[in-house]
Protein backbone atom coordinates (compact mmCIF):
# COMPACT_ATOMS: atom_id res chain seq x y z
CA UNK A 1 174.04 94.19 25.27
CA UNK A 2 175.25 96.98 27.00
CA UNK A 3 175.82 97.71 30.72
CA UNK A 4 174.21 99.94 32.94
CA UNK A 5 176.03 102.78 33.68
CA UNK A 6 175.70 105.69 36.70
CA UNK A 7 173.63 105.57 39.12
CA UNK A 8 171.07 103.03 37.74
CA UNK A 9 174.41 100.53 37.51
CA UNK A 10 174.65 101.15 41.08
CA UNK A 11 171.39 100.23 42.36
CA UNK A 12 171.18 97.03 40.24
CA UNK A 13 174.56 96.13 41.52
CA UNK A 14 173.53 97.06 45.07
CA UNK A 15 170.09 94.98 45.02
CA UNK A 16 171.86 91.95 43.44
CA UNK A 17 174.40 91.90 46.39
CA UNK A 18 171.54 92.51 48.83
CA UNK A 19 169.73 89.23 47.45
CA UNK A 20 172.82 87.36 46.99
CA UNK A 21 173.48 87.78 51.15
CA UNK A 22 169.78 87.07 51.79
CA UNK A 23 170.11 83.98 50.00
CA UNK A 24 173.25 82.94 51.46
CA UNK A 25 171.68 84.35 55.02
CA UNK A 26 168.95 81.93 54.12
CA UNK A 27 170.93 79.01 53.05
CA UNK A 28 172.67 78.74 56.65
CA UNK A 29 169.85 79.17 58.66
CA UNK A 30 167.97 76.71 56.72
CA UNK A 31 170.87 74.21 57.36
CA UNK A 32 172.59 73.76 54.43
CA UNK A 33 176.50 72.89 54.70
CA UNK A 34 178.99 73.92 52.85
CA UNK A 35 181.23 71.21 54.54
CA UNK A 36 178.18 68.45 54.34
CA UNK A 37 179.66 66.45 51.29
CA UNK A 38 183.00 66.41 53.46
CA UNK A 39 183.65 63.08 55.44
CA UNK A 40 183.47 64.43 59.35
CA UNK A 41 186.14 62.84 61.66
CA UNK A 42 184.57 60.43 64.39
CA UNK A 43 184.83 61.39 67.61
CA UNK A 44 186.36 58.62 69.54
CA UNK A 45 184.37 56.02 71.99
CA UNK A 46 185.63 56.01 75.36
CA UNK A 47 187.33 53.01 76.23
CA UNK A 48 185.01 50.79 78.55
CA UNK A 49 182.24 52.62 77.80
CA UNK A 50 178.99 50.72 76.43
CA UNK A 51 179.07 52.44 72.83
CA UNK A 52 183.18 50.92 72.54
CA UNK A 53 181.89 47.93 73.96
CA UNK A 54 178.92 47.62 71.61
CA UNK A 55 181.07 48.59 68.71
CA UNK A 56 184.38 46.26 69.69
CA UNK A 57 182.14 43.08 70.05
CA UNK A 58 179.57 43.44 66.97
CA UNK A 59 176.60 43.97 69.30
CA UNK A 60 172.99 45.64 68.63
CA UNK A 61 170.85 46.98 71.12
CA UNK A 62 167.37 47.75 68.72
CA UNK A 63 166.59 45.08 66.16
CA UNK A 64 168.69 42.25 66.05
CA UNK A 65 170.45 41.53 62.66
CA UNK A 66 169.07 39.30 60.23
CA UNK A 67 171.90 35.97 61.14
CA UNK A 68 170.29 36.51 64.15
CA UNK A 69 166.23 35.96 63.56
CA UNK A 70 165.29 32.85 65.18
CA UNK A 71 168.78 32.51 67.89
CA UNK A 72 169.27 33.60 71.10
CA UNK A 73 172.29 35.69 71.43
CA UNK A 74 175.41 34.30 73.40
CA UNK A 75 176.54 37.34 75.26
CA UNK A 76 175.45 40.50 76.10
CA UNK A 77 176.54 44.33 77.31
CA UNK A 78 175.20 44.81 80.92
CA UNK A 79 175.57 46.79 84.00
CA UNK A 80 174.93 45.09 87.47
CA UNK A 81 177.19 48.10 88.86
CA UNK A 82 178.28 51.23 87.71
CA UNK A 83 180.66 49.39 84.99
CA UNK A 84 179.23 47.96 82.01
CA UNK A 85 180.60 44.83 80.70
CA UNK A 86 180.61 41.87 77.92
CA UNK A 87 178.88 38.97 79.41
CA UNK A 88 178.48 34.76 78.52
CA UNK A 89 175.44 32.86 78.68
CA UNK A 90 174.84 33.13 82.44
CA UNK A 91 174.41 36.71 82.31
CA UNK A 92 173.10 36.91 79.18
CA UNK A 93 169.86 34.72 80.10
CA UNK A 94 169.16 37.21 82.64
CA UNK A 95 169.13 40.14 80.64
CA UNK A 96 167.02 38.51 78.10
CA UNK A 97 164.61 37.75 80.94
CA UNK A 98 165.02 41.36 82.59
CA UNK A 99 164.38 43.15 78.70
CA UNK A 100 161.29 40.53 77.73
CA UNK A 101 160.27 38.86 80.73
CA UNK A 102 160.24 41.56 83.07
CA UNK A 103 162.58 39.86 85.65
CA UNK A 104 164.49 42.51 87.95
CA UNK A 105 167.45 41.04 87.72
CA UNK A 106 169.09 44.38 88.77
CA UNK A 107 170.66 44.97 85.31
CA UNK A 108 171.01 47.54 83.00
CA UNK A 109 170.96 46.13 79.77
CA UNK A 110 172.50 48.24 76.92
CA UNK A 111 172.71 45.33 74.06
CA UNK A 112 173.07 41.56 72.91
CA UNK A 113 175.35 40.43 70.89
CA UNK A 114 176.68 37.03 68.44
């Protein structure tokens, strides 16, 4: 096998870096990530806020889990102000009212939970 040489050397070495950027230009704006298979640091929850308090108390607020199918759940993340909080029972009825009743109870319900 023997290597080009001169000018012809060159060019071949010139068009194979050209296409080697281009694909790496194409690569990144397609999306891929070098750092993808790396585990990303979470960003924290802010305290209080209804994400921490979803998270802290096991709660969802889409589908409810499968221990779940069949129960009502015993408390709830709601808003009646501009704070939300982990409710009981009393609270909790309402909300499930508000969400599949269509009560106003003057709630904003982020989730239910156990």
């Amino acid at each position: 096998m023997s290597a080009l040489s001169g000018r012809t050397g060159l060019m071949a070495l010139g068009i194979w870096t050209t296409y080697a950027a281009a694909i790496a230009v194409a690569a990144l704006q397609l999306g891929a990530d070098p750092e993808a298979g790396r585990a990303q640091p979470e960003t924290p929850l802010a305290p209080g806020s209804p994400a921490a308090l979803i998270q802290q108390h096991d709660c969802w607020s889409a589908e409810a889990p499968r221990d779940m199918s069949g129960r009502l759940p015993g408390h709830a993340i709601v808003a009646s102000g501009a704070t939300p909080r982990y409710v009981g029972s009393d609270l909790t009825g309402k909300a499930l009212d508000q969400v599949f009743a269509g009560d106003d109870h003057d709630l904003v319900v982020y989730a239910f939970c156990r």
